[in-house]
Protein backbone atom coordinates (compact mmCIF):
# COMPACT_ATOMS: atom_id res chain seq x y z
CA UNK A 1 -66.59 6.31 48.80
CA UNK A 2 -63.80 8.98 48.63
CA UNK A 3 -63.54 9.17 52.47
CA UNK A 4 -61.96 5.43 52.54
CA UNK A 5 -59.06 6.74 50.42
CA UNK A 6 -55.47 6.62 52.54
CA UNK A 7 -55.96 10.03 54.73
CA UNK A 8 -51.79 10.69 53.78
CA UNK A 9 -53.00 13.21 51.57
CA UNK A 10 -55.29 13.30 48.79
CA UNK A 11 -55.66 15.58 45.38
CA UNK A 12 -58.66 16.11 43.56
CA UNK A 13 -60.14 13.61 45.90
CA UNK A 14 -57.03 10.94 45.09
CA UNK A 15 -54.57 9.81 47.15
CA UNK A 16 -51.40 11.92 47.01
CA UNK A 17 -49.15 9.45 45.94
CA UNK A 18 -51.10 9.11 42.18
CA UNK A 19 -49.82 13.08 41.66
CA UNK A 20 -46.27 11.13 42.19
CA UNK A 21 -46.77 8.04 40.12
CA UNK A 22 -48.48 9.51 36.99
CA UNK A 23 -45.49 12.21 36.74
CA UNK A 24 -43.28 9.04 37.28
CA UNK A 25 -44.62 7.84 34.11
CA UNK A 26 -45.21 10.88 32.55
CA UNK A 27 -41.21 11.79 32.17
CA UNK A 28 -40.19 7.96 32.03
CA UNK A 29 -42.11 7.44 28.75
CA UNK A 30 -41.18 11.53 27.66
CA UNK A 31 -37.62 9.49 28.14
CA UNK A 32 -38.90 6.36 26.88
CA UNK A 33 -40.47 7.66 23.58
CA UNK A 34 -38.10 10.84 22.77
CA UNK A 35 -35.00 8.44 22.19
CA UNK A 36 -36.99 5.78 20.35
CA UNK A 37 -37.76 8.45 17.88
CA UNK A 38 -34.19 8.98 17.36
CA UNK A 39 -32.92 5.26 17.59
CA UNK A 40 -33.35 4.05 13.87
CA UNK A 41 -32.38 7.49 12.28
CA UNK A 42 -29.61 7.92 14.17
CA UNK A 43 -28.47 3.97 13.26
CA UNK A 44 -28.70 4.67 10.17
CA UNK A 45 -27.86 8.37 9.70
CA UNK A 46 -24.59 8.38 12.32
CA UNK A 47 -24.17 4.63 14.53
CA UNK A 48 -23.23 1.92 11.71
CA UNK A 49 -21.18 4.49 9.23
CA UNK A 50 -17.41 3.14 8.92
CA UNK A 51 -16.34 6.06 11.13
CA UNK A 52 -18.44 4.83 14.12
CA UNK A 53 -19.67 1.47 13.52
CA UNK A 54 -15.94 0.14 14.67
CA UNK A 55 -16.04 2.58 18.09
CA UNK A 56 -19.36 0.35 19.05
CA UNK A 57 -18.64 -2.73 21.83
CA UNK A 58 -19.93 -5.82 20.46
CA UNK A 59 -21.41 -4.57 17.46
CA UNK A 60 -19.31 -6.55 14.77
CA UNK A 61 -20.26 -9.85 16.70
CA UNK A 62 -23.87 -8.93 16.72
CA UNK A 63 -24.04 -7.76 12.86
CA UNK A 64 -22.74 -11.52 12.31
CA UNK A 65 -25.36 -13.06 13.88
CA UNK A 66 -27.87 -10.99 12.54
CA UNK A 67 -26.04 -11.97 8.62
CA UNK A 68 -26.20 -15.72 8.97
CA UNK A 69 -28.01 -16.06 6.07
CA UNK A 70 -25.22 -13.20 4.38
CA UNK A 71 -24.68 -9.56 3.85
CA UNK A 72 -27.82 -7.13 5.41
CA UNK A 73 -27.81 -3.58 4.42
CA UNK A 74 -27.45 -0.83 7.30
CA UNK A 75 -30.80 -0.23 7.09
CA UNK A 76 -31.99 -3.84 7.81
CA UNK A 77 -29.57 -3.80 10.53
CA UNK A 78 -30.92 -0.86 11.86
CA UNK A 79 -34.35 -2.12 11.81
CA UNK A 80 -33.17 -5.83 13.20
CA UNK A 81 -32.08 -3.74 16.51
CA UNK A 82 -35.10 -1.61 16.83
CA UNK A 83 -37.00 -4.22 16.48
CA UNK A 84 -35.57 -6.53 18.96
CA UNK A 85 -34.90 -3.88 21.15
CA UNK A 86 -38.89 -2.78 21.12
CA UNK A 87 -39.91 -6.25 21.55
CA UNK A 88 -37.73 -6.76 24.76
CA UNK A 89 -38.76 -3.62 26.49
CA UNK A 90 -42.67 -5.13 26.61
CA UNK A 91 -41.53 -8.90 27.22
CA UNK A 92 -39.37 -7.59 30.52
CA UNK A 93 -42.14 -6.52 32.89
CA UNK A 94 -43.16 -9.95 33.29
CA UNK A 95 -39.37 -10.34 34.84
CA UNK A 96 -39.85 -7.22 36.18
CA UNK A 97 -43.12 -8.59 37.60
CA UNK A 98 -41.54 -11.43 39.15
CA UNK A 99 -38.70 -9.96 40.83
CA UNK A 100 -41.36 -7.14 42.57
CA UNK A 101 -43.54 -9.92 43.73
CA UNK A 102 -40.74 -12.56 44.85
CA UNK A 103 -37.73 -10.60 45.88
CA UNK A 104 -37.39 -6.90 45.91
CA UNK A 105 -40.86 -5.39 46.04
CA UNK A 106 -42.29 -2.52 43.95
CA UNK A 107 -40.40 0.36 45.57
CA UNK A 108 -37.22 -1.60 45.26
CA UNK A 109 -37.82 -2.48 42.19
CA UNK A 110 -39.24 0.65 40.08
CA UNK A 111 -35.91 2.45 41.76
CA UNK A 112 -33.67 -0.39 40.37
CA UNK A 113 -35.48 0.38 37.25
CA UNK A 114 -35.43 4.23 36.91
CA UNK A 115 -31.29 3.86 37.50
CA UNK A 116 -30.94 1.67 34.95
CA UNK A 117 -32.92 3.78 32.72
CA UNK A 118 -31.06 6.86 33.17
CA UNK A 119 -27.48 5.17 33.03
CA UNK A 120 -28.71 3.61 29.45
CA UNK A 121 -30.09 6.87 28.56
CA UNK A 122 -26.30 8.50 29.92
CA UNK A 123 -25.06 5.37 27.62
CA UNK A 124 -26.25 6.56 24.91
CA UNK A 125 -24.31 9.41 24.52
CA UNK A 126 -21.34 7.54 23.89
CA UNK A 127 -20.39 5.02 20.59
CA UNK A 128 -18.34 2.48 22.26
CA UNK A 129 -21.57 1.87 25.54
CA UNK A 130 -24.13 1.70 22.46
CA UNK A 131 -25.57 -1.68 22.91
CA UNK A 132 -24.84 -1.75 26.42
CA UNK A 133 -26.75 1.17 26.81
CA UNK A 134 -29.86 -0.55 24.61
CA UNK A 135 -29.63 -3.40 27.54
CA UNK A 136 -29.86 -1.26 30.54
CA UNK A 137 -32.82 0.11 28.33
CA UNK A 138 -34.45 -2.82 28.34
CA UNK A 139 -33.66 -4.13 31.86
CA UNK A 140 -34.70 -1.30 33.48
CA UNK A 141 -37.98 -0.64 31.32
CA UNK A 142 -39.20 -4.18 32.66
CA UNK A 143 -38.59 -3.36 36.58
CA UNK A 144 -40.17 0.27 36.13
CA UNK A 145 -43.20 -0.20 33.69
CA UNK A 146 -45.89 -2.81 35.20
CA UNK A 147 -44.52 -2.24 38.61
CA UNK A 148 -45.59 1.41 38.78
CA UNK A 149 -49.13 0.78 37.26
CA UNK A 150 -49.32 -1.82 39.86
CA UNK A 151 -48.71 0.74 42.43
CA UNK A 152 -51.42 2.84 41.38
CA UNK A 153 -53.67 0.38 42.11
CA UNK A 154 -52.43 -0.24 45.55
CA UNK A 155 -53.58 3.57 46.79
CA UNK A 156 -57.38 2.68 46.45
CA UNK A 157 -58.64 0.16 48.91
CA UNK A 158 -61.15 -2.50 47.74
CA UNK A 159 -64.01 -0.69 48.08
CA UNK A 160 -62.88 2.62 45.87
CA UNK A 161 -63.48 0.61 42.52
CA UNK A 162 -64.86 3.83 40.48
CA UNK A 163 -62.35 6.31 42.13
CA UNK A 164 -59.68 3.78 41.18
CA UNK A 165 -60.82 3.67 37.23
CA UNK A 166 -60.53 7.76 37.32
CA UNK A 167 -57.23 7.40 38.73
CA UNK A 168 -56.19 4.80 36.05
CA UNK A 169 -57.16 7.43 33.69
CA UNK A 170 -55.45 10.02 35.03
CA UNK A 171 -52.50 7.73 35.42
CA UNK A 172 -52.60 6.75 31.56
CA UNK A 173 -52.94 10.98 31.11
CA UNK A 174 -49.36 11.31 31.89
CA UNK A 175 -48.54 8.44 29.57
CA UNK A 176 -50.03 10.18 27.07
CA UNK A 177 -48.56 13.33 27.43
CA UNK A 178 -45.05 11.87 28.04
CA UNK A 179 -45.33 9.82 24.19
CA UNK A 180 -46.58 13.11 22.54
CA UNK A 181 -44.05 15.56 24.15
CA UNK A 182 -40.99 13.22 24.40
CA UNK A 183 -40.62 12.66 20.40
CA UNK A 184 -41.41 16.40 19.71
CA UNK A 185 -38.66 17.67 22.28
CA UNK A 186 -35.84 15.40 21.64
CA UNK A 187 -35.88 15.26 18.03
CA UNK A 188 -36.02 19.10 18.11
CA UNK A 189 -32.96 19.13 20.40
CA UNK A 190 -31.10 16.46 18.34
CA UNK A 191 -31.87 18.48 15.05
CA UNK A 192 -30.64 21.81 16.48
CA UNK A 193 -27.30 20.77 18.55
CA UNK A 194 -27.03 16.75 17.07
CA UNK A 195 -27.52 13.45 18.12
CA UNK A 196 -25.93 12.97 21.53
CA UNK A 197 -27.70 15.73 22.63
CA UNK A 198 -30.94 14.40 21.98
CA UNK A 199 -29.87 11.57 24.08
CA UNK A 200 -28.85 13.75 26.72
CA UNK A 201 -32.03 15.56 27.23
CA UNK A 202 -33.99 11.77 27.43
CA UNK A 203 -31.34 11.11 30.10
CA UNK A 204 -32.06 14.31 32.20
CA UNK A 205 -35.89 13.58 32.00
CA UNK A 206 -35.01 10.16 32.91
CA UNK A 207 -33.48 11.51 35.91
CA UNK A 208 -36.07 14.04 36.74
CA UNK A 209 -38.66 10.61 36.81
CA UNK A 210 -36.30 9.11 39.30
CA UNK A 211 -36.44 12.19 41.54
CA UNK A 212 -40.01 12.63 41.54
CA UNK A 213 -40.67 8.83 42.45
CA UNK A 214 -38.03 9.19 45.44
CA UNK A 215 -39.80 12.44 46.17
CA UNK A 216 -43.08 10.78 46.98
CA UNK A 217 -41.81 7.88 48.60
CA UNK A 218 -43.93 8.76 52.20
CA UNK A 219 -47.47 8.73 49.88
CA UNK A 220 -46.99 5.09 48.50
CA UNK A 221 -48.41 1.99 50.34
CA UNK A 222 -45.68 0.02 51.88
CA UNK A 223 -43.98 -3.42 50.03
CA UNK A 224 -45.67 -6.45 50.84
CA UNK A 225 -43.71 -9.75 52.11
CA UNK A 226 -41.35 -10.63 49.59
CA UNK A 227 -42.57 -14.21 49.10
CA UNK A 228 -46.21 -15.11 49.58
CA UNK A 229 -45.82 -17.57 52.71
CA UNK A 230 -46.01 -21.23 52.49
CA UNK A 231 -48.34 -22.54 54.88
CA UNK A 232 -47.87 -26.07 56.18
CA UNK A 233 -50.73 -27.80 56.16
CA UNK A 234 -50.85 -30.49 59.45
CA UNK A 235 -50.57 -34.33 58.00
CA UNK A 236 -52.88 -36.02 58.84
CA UNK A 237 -52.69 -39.81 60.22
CA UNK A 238 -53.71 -42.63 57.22
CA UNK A 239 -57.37 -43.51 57.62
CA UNK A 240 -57.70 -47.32 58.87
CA UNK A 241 -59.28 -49.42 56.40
CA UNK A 242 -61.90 -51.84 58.09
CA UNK A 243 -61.69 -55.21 56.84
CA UNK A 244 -64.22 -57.46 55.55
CA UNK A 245 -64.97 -59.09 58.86
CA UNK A 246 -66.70 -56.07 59.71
């Protein structure tokens, strides 16, 4: 079964271009997960203090939607924007999903994605880009996630079904690794040299994922038509009714 897998290049018996996409994922969600571990503390610690709270682009007018109902503490702020914020990074890959499949195409798409990513993560670093920052986040996380796990799948041909569930694994490997090392990493950096800095080490990871997925460009399966195409099915003339004199 393993000699049907692409001949590009193949490791441990997988195609080439899984090596590429699991350490894709691997620093995206190192990225991903080392500044959510920072967002809420850092709200509430540093972001929504009277000293910085006033630097932040649209925060004001966002605080007053979130207090319709009156005054929220910092900390209920805090969790009101981690909360949306988490909720929009896993409702975006079905947009993500649908610009892959009817405009862009996966490549396109995961690379529109990964700069995004790393210009929120860049964002970040600064008061006044906060919440502009927290929507390239979220943009970008919904053309990178599903379209990259949708890529792995696309390296097996039909007939590789087990070989394709080890690569999944594999795949979900980095994932793993990437959660576990991203929080332990930036936190450490953000304790030792501050906030910002934190921030700044997500964004170089970031970057790193975007270089790796450009690197292995030639061992991913070409995009697909950008619209499934409409066939036109002939019309055909009404069928005569015989009448009763028949």
């Amino acid at each position: 079964m393993t000699d049907t897998v692409e001949q590009s290049g193949r490791v441990a018996g997988h195609p080439k271009g899984l090596a590429y996409l699991a350490a894709t994922e691997l620093a995206e969600r190192f990225s991903y997960y080392g500044m959510t571990a920072l967002l809420a503390l850092y709200l509430v610690k540093q972001l929504l203090l009277p000293d910085h709270a006033g630097h932040v682009l649209g925060l004001a007018p966002l605080r007053a939607l979130f207090e319709f109902r009156g005054p929220i503490s910092n900390q209920a702020f805090a969790s009101l924007i981690f909360g949306w914020y988490s909720g929009l990074v896993y409702f975006t890959p079905i947009l993500g999903g649908l610009l892959a499949d009817r405009w862009l195409g996966p490549r396109r798409t995961v690379i529109l994605g990964a700069l995004l990513m790393s210009g929120g993560h860049l964002a970040m670093s600064f008061d006044a880009s906060f919440l502009a920052a927290l929507v390239m986040l979220i943009l970008g996380s919904g053309c990178l996630k599903g379209n990259v796990a949708a890529q792995v799948g696309t390296l097996y041909p039909p007939a590789a079904e087990s070989l394709r569930a080890r690569g999944f694994t594999l795949y979900a490997t980095g994932i793993n690794i990437g959660a576990v090392l991203g929080p332990l990493a930036t936190g450490s950096v953000a304790a030792l040299y501050g906030w910002h800095a934190g921030f700044a080490l997500a964004a170089t990871v970031m970057l790193t994922a975007f270089c790796i997925y450009l690197a292995g460009q030639r061992h991913f399966p070409e995009d697909g038509p950008k619209r499934a195409d409409r066939v036109a099915l002939p019309r055909l003339p009404p069928r005569s009714v015989a009448g009763p004199g028949r």
